[in-house]
N, C-alpha and C. Protein backbone atom coordinates (compact mmCIF):
# COMPACT_ATOMS: atom_id res chain seq x y z
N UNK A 1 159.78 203.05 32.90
CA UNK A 1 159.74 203.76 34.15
C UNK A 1 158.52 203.30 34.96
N UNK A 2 158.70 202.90 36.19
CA UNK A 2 157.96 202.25 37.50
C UNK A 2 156.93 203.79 37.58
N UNK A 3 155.68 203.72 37.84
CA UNK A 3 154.70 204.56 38.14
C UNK A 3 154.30 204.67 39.96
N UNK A 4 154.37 205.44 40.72
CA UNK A 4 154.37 205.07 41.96
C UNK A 4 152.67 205.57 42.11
N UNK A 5 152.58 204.59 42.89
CA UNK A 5 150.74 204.70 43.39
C UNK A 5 151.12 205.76 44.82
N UNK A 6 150.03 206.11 45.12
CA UNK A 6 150.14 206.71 46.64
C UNK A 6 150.27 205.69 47.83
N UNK A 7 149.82 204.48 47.40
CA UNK A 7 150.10 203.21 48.46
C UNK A 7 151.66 203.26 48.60
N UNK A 8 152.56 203.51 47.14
CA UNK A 8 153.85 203.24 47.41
C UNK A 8 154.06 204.11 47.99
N UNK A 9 154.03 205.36 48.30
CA UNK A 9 154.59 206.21 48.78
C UNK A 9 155.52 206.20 50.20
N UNK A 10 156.48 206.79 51.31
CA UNK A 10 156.56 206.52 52.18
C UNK A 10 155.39 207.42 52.92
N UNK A 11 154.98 206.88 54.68
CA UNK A 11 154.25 207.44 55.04
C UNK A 11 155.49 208.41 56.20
N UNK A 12 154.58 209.60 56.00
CA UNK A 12 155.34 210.84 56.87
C UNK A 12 154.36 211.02 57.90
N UNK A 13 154.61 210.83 59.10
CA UNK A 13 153.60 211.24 60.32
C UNK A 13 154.33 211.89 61.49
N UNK A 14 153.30 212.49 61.86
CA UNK A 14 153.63 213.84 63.30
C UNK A 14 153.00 213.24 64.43
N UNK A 15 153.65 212.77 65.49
CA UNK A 15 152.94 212.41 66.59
C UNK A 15 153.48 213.60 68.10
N UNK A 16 152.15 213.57 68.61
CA UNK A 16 152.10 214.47 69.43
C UNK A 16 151.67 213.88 70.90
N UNK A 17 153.29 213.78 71.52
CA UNK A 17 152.91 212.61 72.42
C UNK A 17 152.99 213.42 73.91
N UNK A 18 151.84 212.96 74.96
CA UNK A 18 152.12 213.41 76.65
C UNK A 18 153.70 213.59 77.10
N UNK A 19 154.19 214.66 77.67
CA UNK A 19 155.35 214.47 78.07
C UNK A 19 155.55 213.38 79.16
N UNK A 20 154.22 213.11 80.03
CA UNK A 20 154.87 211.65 80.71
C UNK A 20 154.59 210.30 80.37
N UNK A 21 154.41 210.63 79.24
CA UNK A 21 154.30 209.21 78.49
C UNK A 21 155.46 209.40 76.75
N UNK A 22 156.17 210.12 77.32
CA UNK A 22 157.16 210.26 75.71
C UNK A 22 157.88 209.99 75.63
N UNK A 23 158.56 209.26 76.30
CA UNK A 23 159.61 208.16 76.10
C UNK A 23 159.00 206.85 76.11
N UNK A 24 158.05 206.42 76.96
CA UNK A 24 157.20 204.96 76.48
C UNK A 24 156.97 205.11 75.05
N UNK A 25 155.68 205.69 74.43
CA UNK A 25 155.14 206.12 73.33
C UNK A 25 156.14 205.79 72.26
N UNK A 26 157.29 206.78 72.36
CA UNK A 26 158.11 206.55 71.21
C UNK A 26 158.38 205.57 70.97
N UNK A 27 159.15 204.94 72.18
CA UNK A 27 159.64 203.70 72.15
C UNK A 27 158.88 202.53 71.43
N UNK A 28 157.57 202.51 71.48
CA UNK A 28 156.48 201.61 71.41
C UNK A 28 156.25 201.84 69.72
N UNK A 29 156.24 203.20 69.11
CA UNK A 29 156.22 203.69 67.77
C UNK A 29 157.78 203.02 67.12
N UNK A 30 158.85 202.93 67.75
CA UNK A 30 159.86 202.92 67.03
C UNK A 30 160.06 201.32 66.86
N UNK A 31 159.77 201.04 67.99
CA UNK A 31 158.90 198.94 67.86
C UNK A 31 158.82 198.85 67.02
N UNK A 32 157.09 199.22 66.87
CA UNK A 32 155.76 198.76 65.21
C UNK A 32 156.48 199.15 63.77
N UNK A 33 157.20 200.56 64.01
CA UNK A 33 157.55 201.62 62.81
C UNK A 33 158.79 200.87 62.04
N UNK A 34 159.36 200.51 62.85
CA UNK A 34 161.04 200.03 62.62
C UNK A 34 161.35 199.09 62.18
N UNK A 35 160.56 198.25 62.11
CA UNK A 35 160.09 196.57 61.88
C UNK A 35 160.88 196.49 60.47
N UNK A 36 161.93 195.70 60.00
CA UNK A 36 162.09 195.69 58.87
C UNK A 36 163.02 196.37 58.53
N UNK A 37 163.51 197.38 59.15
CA UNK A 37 164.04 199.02 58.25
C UNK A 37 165.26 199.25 59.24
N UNK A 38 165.92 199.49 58.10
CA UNK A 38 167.15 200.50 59.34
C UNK A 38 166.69 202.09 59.29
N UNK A 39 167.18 202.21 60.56
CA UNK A 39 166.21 203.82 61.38
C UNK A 39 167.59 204.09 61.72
N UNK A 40 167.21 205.37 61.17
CA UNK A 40 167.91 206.66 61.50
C UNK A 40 167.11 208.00 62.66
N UNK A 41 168.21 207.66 63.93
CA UNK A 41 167.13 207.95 64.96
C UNK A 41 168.23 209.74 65.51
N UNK A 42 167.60 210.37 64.98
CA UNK A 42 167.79 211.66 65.00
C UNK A 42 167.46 212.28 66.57
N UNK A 43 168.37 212.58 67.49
CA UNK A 43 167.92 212.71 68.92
C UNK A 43 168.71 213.98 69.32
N UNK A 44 167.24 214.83 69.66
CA UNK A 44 167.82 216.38 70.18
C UNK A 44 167.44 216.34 71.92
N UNK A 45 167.08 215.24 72.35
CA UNK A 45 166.49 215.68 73.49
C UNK A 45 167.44 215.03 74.56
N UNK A 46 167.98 213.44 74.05
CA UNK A 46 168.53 213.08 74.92
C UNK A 46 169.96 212.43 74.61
N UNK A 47 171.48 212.28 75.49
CA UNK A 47 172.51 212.05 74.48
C UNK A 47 172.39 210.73 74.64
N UNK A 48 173.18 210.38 72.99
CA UNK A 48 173.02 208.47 72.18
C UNK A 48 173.09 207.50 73.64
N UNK A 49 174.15 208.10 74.69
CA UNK A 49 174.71 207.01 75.22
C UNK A 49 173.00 206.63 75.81
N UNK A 50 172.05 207.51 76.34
CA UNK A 50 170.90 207.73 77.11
C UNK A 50 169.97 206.73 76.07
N UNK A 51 169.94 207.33 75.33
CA UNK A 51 168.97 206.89 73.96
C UNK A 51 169.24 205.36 73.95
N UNK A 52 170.39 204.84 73.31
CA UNK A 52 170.51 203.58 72.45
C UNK A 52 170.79 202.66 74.39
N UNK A 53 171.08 203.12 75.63
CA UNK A 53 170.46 202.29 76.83
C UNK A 53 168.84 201.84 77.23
N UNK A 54 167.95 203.08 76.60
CA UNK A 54 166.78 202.77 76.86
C UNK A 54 166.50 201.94 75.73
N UNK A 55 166.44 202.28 74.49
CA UNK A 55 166.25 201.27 73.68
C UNK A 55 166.56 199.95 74.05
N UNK A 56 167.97 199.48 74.61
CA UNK A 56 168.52 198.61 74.81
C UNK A 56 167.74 197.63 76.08
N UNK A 57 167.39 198.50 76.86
CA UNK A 57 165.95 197.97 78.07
C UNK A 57 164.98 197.50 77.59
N UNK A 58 164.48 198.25 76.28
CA UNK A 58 163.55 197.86 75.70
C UNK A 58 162.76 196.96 74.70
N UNK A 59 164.35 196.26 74.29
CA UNK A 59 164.48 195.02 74.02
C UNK A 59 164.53 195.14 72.34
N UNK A 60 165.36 196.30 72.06
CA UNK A 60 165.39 196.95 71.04
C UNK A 60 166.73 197.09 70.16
N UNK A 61 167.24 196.17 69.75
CA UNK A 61 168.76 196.16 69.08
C UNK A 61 169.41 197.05 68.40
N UNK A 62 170.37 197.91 68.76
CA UNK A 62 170.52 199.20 67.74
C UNK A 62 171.43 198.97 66.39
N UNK A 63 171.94 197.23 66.16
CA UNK A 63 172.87 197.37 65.49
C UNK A 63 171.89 197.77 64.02
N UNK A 64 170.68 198.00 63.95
CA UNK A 64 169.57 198.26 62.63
C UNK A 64 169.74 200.11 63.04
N UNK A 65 170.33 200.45 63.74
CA UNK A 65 170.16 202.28 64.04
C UNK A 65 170.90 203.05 63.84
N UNK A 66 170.98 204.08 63.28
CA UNK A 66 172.37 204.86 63.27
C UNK A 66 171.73 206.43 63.93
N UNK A 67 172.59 206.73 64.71
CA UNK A 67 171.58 208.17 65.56
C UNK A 67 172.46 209.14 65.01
N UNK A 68 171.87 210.41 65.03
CA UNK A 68 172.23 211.53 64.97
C UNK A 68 172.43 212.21 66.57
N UNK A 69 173.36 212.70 67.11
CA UNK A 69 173.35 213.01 68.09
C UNK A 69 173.12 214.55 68.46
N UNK A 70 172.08 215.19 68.71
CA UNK A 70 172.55 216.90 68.96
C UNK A 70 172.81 217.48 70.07
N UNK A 71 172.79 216.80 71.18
CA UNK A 71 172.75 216.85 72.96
C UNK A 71 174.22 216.72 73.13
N UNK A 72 174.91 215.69 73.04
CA UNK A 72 175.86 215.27 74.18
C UNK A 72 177.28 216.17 74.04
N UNK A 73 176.93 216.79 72.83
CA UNK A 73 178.58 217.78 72.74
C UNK A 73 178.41 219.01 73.16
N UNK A 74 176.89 219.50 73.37
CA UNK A 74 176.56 220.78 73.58
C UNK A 74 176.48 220.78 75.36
N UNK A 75 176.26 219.64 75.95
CA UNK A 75 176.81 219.22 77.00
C UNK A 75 177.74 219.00 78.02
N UNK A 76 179.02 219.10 76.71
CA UNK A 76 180.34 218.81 77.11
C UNK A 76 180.67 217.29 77.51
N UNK A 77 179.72 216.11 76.97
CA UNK A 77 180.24 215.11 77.52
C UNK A 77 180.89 214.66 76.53
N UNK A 78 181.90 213.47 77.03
CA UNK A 78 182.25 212.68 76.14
C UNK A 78 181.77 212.11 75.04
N UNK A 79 182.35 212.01 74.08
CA UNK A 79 181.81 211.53 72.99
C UNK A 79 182.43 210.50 72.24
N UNK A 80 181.44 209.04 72.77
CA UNK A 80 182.32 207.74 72.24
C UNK A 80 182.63 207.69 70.76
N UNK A 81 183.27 206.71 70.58
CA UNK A 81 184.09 206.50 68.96
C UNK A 81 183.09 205.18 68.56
N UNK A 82 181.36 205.58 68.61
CA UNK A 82 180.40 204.90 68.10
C UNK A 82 180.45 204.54 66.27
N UNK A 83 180.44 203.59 66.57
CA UNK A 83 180.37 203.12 64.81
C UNK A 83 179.28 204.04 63.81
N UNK A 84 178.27 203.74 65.28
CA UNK A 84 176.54 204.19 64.56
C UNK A 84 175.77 205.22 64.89
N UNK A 85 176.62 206.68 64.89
CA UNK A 85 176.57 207.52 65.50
C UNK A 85 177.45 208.77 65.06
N UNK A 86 176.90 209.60 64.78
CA UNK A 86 177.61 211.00 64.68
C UNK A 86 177.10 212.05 65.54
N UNK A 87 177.97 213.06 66.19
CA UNK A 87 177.49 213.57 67.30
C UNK A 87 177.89 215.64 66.57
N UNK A 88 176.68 215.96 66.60
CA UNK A 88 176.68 217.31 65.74
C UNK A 88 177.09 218.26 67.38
N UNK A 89 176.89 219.75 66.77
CA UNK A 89 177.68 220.38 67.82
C UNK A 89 176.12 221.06 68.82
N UNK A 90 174.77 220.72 68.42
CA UNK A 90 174.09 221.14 68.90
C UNK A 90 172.79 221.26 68.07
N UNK A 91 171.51 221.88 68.70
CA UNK A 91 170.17 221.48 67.72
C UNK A 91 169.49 222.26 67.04
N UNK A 92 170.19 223.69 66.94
CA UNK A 92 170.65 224.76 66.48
C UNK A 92 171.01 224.80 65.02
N UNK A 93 171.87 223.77 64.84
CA UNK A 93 172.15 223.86 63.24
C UNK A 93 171.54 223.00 62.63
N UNK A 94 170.62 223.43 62.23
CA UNK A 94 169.75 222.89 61.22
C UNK A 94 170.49 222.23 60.44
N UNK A 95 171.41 222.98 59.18
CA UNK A 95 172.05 223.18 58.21
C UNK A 95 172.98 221.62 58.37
N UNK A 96 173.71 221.71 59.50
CA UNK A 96 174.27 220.17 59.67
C UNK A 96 173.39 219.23 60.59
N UNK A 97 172.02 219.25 60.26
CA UNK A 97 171.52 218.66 60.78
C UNK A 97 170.82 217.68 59.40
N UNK A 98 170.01 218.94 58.62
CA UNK A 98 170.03 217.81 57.52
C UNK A 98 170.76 217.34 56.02
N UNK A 99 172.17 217.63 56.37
CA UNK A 99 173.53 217.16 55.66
C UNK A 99 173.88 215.71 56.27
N UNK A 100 173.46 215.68 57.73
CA UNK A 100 174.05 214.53 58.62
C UNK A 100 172.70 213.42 58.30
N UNK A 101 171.09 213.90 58.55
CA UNK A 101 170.64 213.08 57.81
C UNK A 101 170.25 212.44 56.23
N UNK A 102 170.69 213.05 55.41
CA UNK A 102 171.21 213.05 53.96
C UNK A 102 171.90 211.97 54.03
N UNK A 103 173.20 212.37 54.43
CA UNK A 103 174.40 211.26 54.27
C UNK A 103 173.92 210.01 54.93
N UNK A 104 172.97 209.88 56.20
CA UNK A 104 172.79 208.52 56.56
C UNK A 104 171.78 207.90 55.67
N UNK A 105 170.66 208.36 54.87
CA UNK A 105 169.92 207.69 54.60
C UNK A 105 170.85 207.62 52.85
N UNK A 106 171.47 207.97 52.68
CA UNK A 106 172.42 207.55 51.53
C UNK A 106 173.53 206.36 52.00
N UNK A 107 174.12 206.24 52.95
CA UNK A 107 174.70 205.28 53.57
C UNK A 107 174.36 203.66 53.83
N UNK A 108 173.33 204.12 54.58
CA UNK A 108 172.55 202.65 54.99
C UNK A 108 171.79 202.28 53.63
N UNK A 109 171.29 200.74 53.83
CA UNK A 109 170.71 199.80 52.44
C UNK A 109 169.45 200.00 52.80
N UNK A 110 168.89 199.20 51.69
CA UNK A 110 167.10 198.65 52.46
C UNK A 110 166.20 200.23 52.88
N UNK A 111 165.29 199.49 52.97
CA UNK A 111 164.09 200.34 53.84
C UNK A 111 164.37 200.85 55.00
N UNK A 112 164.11 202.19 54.94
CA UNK A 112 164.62 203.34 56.38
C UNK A 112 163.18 203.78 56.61
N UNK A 113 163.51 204.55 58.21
CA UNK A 113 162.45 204.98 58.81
C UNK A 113 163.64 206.30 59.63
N UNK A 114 162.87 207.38 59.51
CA UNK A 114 163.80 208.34 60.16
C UNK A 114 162.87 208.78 61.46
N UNK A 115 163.66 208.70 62.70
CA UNK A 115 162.69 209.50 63.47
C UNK A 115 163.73 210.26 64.25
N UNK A 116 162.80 211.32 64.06
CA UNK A 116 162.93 212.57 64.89
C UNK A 116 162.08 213.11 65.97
N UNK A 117 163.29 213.02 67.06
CA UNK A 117 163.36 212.85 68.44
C UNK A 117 163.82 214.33 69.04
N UNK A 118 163.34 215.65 69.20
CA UNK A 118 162.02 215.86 68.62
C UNK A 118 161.53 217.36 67.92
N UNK A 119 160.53 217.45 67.38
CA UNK A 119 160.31 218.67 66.74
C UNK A 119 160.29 219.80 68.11
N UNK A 120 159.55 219.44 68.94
CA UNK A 120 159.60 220.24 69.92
C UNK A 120 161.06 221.21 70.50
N UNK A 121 161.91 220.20 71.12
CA UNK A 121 163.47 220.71 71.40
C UNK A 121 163.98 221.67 70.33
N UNK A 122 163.92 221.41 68.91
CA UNK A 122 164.43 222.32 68.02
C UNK A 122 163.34 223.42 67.57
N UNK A 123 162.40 223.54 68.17
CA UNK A 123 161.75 224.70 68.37
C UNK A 123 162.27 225.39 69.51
N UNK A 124 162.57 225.19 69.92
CA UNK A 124 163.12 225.91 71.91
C UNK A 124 165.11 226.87 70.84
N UNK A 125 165.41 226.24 69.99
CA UNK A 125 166.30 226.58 69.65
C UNK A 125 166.56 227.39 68.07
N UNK A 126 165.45 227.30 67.26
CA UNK A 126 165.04 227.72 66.08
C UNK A 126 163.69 228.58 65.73
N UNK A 127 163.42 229.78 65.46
CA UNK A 127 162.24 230.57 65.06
C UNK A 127 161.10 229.52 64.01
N UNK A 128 159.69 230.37 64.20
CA UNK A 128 159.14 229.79 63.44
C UNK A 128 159.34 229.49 62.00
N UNK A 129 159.84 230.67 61.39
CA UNK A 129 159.83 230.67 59.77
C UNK A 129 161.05 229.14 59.83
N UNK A 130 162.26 229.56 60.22
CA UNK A 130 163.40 228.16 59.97
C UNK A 130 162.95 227.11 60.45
N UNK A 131 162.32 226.87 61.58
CA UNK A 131 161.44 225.68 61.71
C UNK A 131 160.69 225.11 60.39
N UNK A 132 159.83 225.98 59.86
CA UNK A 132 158.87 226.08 58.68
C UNK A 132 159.43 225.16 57.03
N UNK A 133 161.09 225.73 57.38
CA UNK A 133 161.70 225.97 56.07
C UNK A 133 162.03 224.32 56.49
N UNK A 134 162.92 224.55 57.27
CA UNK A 134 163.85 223.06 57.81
C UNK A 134 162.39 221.71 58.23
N UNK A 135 161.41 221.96 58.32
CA UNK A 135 160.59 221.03 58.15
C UNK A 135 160.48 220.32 57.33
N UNK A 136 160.01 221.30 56.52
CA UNK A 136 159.22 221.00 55.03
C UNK A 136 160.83 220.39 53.92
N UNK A 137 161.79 221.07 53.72
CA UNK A 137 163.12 220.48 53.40
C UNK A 137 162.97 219.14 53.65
N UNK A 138 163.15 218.78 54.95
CA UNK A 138 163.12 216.89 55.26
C UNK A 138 162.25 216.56 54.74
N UNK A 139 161.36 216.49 55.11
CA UNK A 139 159.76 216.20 54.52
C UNK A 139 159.85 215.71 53.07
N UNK A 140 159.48 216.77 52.46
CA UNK A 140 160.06 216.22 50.93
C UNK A 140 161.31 215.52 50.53
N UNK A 141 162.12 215.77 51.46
CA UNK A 141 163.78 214.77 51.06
C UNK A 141 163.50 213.41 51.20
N UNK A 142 163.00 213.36 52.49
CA UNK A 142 162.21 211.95 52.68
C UNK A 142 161.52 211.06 51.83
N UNK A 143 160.53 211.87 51.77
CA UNK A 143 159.58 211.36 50.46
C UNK A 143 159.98 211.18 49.26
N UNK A 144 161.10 212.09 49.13
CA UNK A 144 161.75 212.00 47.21
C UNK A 144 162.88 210.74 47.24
N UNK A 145 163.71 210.27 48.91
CA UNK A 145 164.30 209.21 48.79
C UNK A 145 163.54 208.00 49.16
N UNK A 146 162.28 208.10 49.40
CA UNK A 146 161.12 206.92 49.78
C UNK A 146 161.68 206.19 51.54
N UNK A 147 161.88 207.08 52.09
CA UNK A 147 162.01 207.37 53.55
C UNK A 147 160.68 207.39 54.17
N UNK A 148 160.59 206.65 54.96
CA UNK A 148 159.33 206.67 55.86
C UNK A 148 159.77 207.52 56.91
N UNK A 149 159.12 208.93 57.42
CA UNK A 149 159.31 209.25 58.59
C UNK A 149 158.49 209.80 60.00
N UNK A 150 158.44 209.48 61.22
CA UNK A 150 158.31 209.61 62.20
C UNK A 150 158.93 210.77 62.70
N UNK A 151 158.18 212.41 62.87
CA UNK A 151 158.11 213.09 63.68
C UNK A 151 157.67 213.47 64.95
N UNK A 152 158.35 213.65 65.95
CA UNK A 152 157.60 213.62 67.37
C UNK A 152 157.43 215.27 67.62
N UNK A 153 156.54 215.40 68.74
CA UNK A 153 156.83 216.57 68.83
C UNK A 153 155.73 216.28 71.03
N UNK A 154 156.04 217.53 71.31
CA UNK A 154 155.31 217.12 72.95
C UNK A 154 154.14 217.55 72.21
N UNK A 155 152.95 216.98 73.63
CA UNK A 155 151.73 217.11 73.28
C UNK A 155 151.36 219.15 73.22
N UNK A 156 152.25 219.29 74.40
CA UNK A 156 151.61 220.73 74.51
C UNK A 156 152.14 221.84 74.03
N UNK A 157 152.94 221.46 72.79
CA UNK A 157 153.74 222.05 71.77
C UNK A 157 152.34 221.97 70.42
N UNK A 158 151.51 221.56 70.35
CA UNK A 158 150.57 221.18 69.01
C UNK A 158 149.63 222.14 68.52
N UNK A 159 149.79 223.03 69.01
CA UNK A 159 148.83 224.23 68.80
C UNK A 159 149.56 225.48 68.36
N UNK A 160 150.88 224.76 68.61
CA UNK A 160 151.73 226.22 68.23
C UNK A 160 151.89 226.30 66.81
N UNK A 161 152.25 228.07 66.38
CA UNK A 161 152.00 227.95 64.87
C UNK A 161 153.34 227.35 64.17
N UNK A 162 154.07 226.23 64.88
CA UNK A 162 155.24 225.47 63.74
C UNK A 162 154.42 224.53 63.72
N UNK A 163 153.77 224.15 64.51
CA UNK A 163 153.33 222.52 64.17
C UNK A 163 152.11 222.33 63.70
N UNK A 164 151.64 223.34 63.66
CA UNK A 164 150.42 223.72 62.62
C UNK A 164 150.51 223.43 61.71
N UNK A 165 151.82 224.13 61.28
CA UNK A 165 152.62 224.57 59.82
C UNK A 165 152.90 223.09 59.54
N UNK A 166 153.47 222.58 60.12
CA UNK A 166 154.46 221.25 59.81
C UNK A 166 153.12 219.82 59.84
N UNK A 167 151.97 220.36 60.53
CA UNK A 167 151.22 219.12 60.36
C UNK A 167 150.56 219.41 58.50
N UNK A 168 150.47 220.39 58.00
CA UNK A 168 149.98 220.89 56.80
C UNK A 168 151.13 219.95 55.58
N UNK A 169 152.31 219.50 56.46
CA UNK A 169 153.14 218.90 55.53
C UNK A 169 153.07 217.51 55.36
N UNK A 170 152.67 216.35 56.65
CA UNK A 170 152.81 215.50 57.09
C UNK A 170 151.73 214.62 56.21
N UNK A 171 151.51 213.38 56.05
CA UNK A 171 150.68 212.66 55.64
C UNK A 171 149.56 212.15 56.70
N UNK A 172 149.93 212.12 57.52
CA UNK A 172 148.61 211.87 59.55
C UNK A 172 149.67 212.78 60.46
N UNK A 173 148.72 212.94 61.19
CA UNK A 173 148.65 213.82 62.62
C UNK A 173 148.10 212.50 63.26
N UNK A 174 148.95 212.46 64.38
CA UNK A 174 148.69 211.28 65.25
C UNK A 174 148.81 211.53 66.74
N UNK A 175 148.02 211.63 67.54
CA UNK A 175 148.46 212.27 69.03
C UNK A 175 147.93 210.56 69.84
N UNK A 176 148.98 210.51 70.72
CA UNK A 176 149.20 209.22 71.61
C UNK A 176 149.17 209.60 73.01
């Protein structure tokens, strides 16, 4: 049996980014972060079609991505017949939120990076304690499947008591 050092470990980080700089930022994190790895890009804020275009500006190939979608059905928009993409009914359900990321990081090969796009939005839709619970759940799922993950959250969300809570889980607190 392989002994894991803390070097092996994956790294879990919380970034706490300006809202007018949070779509650059990420973008720029999901660059450096992604390098190598298929990413599982978990998005409550904006729908895939939005998401995997800016990426696509950004000179950012999604066929390495598979998104979680929680926006575009709660929306009422259409919802393409994406290969790399599952579109949940909203950001609300936790419960099929991390069943949907389960199954992807069991799916895809190789080295993953999960980011979640963002802690903030599913606070606007979830109490503190289930925030608390549904944090810390990924968190360790992550880490026990050697998942590297990338949490976002807005800057002026960081003081509140989930992300308090949830930076107590994280391996760095990183504000950009």
């Amino acid at each position: 049996m392989e002994s894991t050092t803390v070097l092996d470990m994956p790294k879990i980080a919380l970034y706490t980014l300006s809202a007018e700089e949070y779509t650059k930022r990420l973008v720029s994190i999901l660059k450096r972060a992604g390098k190598g790895k298929k990413v599982i890009y978990l998005t409550t804020t904006k729908p895939y079609s939005q998401i995997s275009g800016m990426l696509h500006e950004a000179g950012i190939k999604d066929k390495d991505i598979f998104f979680i979608d929680c926006v575009s059905r709660s929306l009422g928009e259409k919802t393409l017949n994406a290969q790399n993409c599952v579109f949940l009914e909203n950001p609300r359900n936790l419960t099929a939120i991390s069943i949907a990321i389960n199954e992807s990081v069991k799916k895809l090969p190789g080295k993953k990076l999960l980011v979640m796009d963002s802690l903030s939005t599913l606070m606007l839709y979830n109490d503190h304690v289930t925030m608390g619970r549904f944090s810390n759940f990924v968190i360790n799922r992550m880490r026990s499947l050697d998942v590297e993950t990338v949490l976002s959250a807005f800057e002026a969300d960081a003081k509140s008591e989930t992300l308090r809570q949830i930076a107590g889980f994280v391996d760095e607190v990183r504000k950009k």
